[in-house]
Structure formats: C-alpha cells, structure tokens
Protein backbone atom coordinates (compact mmCIF):
# COMPACT_ATOMS: atom_id res chain seq x y z
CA UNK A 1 162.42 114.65 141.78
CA UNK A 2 159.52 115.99 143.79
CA UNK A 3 158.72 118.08 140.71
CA UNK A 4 158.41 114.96 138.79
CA UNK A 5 156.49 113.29 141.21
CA UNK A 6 154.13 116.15 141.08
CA UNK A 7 153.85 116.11 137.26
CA UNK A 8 153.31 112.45 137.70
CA UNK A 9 150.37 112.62 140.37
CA UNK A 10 149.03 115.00 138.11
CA UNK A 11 148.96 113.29 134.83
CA UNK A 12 147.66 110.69 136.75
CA UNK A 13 144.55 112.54 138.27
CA UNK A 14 144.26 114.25 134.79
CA UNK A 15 143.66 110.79 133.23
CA UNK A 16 141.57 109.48 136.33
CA UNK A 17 139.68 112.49 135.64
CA UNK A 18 139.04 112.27 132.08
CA UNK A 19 137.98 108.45 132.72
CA UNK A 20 135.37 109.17 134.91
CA UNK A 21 134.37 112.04 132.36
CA UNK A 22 134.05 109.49 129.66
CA UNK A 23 132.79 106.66 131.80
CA UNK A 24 129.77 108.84 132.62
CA UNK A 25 129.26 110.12 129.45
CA UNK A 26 125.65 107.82 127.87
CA UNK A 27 127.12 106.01 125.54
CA UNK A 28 123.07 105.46 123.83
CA UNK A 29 122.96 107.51 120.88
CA UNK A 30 120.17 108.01 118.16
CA UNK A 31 120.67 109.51 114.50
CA UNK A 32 118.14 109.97 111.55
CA UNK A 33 117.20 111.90 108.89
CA UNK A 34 113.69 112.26 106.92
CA UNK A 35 112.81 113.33 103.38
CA UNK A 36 109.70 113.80 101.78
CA UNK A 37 110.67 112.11 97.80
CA UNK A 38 108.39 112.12 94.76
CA UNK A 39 107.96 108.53 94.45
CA UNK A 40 105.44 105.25 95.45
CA UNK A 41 106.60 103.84 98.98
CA UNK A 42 106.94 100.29 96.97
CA UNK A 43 109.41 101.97 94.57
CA UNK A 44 111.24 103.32 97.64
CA UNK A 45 111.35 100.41 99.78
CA UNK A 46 112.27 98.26 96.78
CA UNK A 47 115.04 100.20 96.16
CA UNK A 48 116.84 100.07 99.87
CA UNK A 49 116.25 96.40 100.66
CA UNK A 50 117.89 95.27 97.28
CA UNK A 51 121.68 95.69 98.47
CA UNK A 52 122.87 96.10 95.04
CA UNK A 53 121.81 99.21 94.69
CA UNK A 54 123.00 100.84 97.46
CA UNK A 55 126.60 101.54 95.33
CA UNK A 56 124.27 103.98 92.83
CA UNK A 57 122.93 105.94 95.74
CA UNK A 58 125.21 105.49 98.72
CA UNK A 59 126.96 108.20 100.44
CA UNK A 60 130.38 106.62 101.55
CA UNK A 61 130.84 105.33 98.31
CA UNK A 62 131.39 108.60 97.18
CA UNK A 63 133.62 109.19 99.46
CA UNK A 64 136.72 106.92 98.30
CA UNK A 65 137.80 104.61 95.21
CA UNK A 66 138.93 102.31 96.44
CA UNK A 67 136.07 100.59 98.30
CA UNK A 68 135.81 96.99 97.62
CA UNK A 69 132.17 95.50 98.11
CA UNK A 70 131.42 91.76 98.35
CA UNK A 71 127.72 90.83 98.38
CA UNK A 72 126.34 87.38 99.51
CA UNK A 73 124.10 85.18 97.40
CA UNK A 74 121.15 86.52 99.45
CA UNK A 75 120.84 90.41 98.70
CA UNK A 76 116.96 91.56 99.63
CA UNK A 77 114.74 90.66 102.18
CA UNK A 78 116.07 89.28 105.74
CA UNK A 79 119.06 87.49 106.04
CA UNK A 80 120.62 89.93 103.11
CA UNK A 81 124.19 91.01 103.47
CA UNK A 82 127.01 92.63 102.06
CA UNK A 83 130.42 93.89 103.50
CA UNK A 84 133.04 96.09 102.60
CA UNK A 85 136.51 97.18 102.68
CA UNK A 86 138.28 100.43 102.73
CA UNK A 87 141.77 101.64 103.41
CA UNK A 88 139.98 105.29 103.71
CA UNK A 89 136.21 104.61 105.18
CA UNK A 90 137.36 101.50 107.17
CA UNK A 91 135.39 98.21 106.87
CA UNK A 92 132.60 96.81 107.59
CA UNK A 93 129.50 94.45 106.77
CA UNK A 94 125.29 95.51 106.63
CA UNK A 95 122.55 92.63 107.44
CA UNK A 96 118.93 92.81 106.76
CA UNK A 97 117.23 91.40 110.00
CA UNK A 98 113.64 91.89 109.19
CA UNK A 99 110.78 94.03 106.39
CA UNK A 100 107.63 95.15 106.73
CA UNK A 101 107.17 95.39 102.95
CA UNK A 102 106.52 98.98 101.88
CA UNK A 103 106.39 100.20 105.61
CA UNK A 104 109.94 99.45 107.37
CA UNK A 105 113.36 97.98 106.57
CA UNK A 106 115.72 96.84 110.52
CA UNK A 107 119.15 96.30 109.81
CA UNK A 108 122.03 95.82 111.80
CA UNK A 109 125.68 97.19 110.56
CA UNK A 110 128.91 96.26 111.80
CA UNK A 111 131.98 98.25 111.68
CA UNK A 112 135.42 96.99 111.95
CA UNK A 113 138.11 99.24 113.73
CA UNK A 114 141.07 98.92 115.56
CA UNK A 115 139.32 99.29 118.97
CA UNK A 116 137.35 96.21 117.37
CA UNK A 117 133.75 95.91 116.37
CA UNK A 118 130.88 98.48 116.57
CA UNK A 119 127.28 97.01 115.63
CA UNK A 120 124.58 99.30 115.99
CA UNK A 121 120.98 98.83 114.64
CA UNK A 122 119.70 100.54 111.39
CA UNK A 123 116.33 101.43 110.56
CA UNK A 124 114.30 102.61 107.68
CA UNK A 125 110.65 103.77 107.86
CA UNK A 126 108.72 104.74 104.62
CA UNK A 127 105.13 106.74 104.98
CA UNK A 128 103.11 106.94 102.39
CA UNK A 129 101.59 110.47 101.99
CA UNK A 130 100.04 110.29 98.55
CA UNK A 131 100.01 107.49 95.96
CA UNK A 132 103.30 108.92 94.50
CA UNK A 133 104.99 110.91 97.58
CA UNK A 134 106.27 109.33 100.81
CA UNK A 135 108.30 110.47 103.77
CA UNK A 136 111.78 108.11 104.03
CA UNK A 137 113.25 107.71 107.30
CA UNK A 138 116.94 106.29 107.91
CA UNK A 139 118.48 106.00 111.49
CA UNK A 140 120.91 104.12 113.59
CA UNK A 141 120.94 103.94 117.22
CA UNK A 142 123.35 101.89 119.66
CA UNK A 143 125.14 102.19 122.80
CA UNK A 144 129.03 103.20 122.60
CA UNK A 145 131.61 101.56 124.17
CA UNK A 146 134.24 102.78 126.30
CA UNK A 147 136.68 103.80 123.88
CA UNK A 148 134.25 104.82 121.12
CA UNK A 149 133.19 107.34 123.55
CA UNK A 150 136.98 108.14 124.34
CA UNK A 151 136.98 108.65 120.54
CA UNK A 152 134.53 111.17 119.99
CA UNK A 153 135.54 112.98 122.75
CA UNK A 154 138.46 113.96 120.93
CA UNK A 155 137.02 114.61 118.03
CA UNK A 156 136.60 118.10 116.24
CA UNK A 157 132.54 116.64 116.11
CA UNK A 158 130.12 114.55 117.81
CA UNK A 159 128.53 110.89 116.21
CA UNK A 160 125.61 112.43 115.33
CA UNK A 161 126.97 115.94 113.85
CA UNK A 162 129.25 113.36 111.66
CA UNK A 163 126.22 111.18 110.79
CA UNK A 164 123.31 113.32 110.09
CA UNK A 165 125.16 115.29 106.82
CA UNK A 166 125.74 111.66 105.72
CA UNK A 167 122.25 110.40 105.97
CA UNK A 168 120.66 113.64 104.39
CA UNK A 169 123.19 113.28 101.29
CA UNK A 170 122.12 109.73 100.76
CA UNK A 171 118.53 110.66 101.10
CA UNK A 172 119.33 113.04 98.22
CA UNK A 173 121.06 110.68 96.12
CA UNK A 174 117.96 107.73 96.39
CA UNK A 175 115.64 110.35 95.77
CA UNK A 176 117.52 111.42 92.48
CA UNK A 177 118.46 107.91 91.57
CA UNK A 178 114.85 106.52 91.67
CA UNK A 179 113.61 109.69 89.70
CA UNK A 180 116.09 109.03 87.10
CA UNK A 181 114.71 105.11 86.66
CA UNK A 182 111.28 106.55 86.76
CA UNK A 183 111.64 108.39 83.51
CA UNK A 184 113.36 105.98 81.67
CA UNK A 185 111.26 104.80 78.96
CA UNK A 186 111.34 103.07 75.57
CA UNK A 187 108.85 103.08 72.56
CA UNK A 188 108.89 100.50 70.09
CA UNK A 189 106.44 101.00 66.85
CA UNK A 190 105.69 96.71 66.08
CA UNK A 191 104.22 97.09 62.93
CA UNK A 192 101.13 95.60 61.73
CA UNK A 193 98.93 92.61 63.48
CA UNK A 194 95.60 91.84 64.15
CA UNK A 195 93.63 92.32 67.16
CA UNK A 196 91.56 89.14 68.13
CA UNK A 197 88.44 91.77 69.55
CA UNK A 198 85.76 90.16 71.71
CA UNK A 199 83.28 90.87 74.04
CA UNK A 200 83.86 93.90 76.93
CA UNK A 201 82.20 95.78 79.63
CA UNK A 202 82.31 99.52 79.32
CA UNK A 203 81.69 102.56 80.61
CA UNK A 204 81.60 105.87 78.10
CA UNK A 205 81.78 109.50 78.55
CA UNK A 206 82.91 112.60 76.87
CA UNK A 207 84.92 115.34 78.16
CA UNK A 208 87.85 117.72 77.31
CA UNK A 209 91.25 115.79 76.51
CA UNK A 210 92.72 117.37 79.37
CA UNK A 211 90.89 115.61 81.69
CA UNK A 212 90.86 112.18 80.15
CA UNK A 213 93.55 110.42 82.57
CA UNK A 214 91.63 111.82 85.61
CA UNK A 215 87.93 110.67 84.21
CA UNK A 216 89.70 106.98 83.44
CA UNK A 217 90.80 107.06 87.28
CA UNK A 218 86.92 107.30 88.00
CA UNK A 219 85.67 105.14 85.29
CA UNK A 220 87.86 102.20 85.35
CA UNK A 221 86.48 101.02 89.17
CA UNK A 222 83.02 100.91 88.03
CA UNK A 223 83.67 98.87 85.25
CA UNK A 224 85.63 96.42 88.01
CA UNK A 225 82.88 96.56 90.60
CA UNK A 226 80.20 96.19 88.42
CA UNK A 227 82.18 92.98 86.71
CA UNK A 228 82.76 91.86 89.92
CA UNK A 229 79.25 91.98 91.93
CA UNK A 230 78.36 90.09 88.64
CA UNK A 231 80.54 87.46 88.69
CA UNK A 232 81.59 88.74 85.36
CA UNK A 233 85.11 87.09 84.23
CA UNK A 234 88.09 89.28 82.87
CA UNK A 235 89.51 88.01 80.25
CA UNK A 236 91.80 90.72 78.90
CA UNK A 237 93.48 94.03 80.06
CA UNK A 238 92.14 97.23 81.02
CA UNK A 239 91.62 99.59 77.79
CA UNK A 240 90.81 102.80 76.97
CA UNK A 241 88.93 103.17 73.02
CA UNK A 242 88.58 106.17 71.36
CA UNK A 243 85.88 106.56 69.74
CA UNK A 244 85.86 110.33 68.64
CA UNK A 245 89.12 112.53 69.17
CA UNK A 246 88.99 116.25 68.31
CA UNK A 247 92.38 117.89 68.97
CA UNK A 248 91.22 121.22 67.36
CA UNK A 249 88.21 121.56 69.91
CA UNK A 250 90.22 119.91 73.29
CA UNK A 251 87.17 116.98 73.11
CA UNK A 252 87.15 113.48 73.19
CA UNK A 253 84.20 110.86 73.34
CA UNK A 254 85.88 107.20 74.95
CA UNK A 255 85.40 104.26 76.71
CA UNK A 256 86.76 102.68 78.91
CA UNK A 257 86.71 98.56 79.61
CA UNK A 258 87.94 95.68 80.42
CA UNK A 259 87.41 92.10 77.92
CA UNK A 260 84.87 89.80 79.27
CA UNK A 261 84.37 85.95 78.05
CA UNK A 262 80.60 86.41 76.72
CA UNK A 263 78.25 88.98 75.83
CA UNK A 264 76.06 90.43 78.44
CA UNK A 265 72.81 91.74 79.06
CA UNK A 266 72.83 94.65 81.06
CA UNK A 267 69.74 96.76 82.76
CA UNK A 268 68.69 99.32 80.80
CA UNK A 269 69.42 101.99 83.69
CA UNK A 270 72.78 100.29 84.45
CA UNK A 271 76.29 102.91 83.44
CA UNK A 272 78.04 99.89 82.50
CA UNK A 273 77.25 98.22 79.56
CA UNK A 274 78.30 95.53 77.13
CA UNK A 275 80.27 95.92 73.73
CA UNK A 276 81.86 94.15 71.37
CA UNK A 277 85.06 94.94 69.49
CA UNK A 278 85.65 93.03 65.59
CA UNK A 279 88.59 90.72 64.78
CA UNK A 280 90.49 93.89 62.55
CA UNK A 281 93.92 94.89 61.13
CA UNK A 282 96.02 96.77 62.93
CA UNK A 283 99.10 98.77 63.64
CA UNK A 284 100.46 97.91 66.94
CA UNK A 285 103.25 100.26 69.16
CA UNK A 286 104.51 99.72 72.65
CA UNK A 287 105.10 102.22 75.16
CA UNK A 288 107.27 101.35 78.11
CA UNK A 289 107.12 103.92 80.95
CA UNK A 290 104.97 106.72 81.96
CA UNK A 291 101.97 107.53 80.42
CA UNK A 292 103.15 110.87 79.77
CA UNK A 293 105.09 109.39 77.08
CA UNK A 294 101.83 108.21 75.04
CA UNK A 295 101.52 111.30 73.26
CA UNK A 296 105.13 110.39 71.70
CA UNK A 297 104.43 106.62 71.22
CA UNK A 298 100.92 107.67 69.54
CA UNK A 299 103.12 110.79 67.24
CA UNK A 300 105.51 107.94 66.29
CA UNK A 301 102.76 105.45 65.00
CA UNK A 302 100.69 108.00 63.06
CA UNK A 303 104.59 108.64 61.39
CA UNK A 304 105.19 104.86 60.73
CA UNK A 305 101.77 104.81 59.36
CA UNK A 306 102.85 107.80 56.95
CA UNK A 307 105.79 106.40 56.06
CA UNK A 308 104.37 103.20 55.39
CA UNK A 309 101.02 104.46 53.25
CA UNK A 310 99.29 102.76 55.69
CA UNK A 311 95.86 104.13 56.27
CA UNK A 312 93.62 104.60 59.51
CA UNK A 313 90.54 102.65 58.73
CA UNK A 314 87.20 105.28 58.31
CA UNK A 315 85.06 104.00 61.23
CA UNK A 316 87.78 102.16 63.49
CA UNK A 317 88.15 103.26 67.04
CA UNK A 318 91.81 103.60 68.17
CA UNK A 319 92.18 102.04 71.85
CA UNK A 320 94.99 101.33 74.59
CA UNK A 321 95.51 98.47 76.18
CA UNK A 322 97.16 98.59 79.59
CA UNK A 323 99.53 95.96 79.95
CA UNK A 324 101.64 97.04 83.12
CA UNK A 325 99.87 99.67 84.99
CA UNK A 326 100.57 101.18 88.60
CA UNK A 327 97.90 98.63 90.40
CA UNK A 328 100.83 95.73 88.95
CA UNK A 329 104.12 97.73 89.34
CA UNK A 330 104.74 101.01 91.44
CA UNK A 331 107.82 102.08 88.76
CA UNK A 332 106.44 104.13 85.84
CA UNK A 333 109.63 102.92 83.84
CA UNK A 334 107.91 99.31 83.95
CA UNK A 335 104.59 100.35 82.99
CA UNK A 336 103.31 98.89 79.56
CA UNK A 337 100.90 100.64 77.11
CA UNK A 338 99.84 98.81 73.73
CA UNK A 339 98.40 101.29 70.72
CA UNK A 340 96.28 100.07 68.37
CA UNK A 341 95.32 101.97 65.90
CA UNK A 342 92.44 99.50 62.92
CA UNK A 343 93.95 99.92 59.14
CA UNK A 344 92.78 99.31 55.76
C-alpha cells in the first residue's frame, strides 16, 4: 500500500509539475510568411479578400476531400465570411474585419475543436515594389489557452513549425494561380466596320520597334498633361497609329493620342499637336489580355484579311485603340486592345 501511495504522490507531483510547466509557458504566439510574386498589389489583394477563391489557392484544401465550404452572401470586403467542415482538418469559419485596399487585409479565424473554440487574428500585408512585383505577407497571432498549450506540448512540433510550411505553400499556390489568370487571353478577329475618326491630340516619334511599348510609356503622359493644362476634353481612348512600319529594318514612325471633341490650334514650338483621323473602312480584331499577345491578334487579322481578299488601303495608317489598359484594371487577362487596320 505504501508503494501505491508513493506512485500516487508521485503521479500527482508529476502532473502538478507539468501544470505549472504549461501554465507558464506564453501562450502569445506570432506566425507569417512573405513572398516576393510577379504581380500588381491590386491583382493580389483582389484575389485574397474575394473568399471564393481561396478553394483554387488554399493550402488545407489540399489537404482532404472531403471539406465542405459554405460561404455567406457577403464574400469580399469587411463583414465577409465563410466556414468550413472537415472530418480530417476539423472546422472552422474566416471573417473579414477590415481592408486597406491594395495595402492590408485583418481577419479573424475561428477554429472549432473539442477543447472548444480558438480565434486568433489573421493578417495580410501587400508592398508594392514595382508596378508588377509586390511582397505578400500572411500571419496569425493570438494567445493560447490552457489546453491548447497542453496540446502542443505534446506534440511531435510546435504552432508555428506546423504553420509556417502551410503559409509558404499557399503563398506558392496564389502566386501560381494569379500567374495562370494573367496569361489567359482571347483574340477575336470582328470583321469589317467603320471607324467614325475625329479630331486627336498627338505626339509622334520614330524609333526601333523594340522600343515602341517603352517610348508609348513616355509619350502617352504628355499627350494627358498637355490635354489637361488645356482644358482639352477626351473624347475617346488612348491609341497608338502607325504611320510607317518597317519590320525588315526594326523601325517604326507612330503616334500616339488620345480623341479630342474639336480641332486645335497648337503653338508652333509645342510637342503635342493636333490631327485628324477620316471616317474609313476597316477591319476590326480584339485582343483580350496582355499586350504581348498583339503580335498574334495583329498575325491573325493580316490572315483574315488574306483569306478574305481584303486589301490594306495604300495610304491608311493602322492604329490601336486601348480599351482596358493597366491605369483601368491591374489583370493583364482583362486588358482590351482594338486593331484597326483602313481597307479598300
């Protein structure tokens, strides 16, 4: 008897001991992960604050099958929420409690488990570091209980050694999954119309093809300041007209404008001037996506035309007309070019 009296007393003190061990244990904990992703912060931040993505890129949900999501009417922007259930990865609900658009996403998830609920707080951050790279940020942080301590004790791995893998692996996934949507892309040759022309404001230049995109990038704000400081209206889309294109010699002389109401008189020192493009015949195509597809959307007209015995008429200027373009929507996939190309 005094044996098990002993054994008692010191089972006892062995549990007294661990208590105290786990009672003084900070339950605050902290867990994130960063990645540097190939993609506008809008894109990005877009993508985690609408909840129905999160099944494309999340990392639990590869985890298991048999995860059952439910999703509220309200799935962006504060006061979003979904929850889950899972015989394997346990369940659980996610609420948005407040956005900074494009800078910060605070959360607050809730997991349901037999020593009853666990809410800790879940933060995003999203840096820009160039117009099309930014730095992603996802954390939690809390304060354990008691027995969620007591758990991890136990286990073969601490909260944040089980965590951090997690959080990298989804960072991976968003960063493929918004790559993928940014090269999707569609091209659609509409056949023949005619362009209603007008007046513009212009700026011109010549250069080697290469360097076309990077030479619009410069030319495009003077033709908007200088409309502007005039009180100039727009009345059209951006463009970009071609006015001589030499693919054997790598040159190119263009323009590049923006439709005004009326025709303008213009200093003669001033870079920006006034033109005027005709009511014509055309052969329209639409680009949807990146402007690295043009060179495809332009190959497919020239074919349809071709096909079609349509010809290019002698003295017309082919031009582009930037429906969608980066300053509207951060997703190249959403970005819409319009060819025109005058005909006979």
């Amino acid at each position: 008897m005094k044996i098990i009296k002993y054994l008692f007393f010191l089972l006892l003190f062995a549990i007294i001991a661990g208590a105290v061990y786990v009672f003084t244990i900070d339950g605050d904990y902290q867990v994130e992960e960063s990645k540097v992703i190939e993609a506008p912060d809008e894109l990005l931040f877009d993508t985690v604050n609408y909840f129905r993505t999160w099944e494309k890129w999340g990392p639990w949900m590869e985890e298991t099958d048999d995860m059952i999501i439910t999703y509220a009417d309200k799935v962006s922007g504060p006061g979003a929420y979904y929850s889950w259930k899972s015989e394997t990865e346990g369940d659980g609900n996610m609420e948005t409690v407040k956005v900074a658009p494009f800078s910060s996403i605070d959360q607050k998830i809730t997991f349901i488990t037999p020593m009853g609920e666990s809410v800790s707080d879940v933060y995003w951050k999203f840096e820009k570091i160039e117009p099309k790279k930014t730095k992603v940020t996802w954390g939690m942080k809390g304060t354990q209980s008691f027995m969620e301590k007591l758990y991890w004790v136990i286990q073969d791995s601490t909260l944040s050694q089980s965590i951090k893998p997690m959080y990298a692996k989804g960072l991976n996934n968003i960063e493929e999954y918004v790559q993928e949507r940014m090269e999707a892309y569609s091209i659609s040759v509409d056949g023949v119309t005619e362009h209603g022309g007008g007046f513009y404001m212009y700026s011109a230049t010549a250069s080697d093809i290469a360097i076309i995109p990077e030479k619009m990038k410069q030319m495009l704000p003077t033709v908007d300041s200088y409309m502007y400081q005039n009180n100039l209206p727009k009345t059209g889309m951006p463009f970009t007209l071609y006015n001589e294109y030499n693919e054997e010699q790598g040159t190119a002389i263009y323009s590049v404008g923006i439709p005004t109401r009326d025709k303008v008189i213009t200093p003669q020192e001033s870079a920006v001037l006034c033109g005027f493009m005709p009511r014509q015949k055309v052969i329209k195509t639409t680009l949807k996506g990146d402007f690295k597809n043009l060179e495809e959307a332009w190959d497919k007209t020239y074919d349809y035309m071709a096909k079609n015995n349509l010809e290019a008429l002698e003295n017309g200027s082919p031009f582009e007309v930037y429906r969608v373009d980066p300053n509207i929507q951060p997703n190249p996939a959403e970005w819409i070019t319009e060819i025109y190309i005058p005909i006979k």
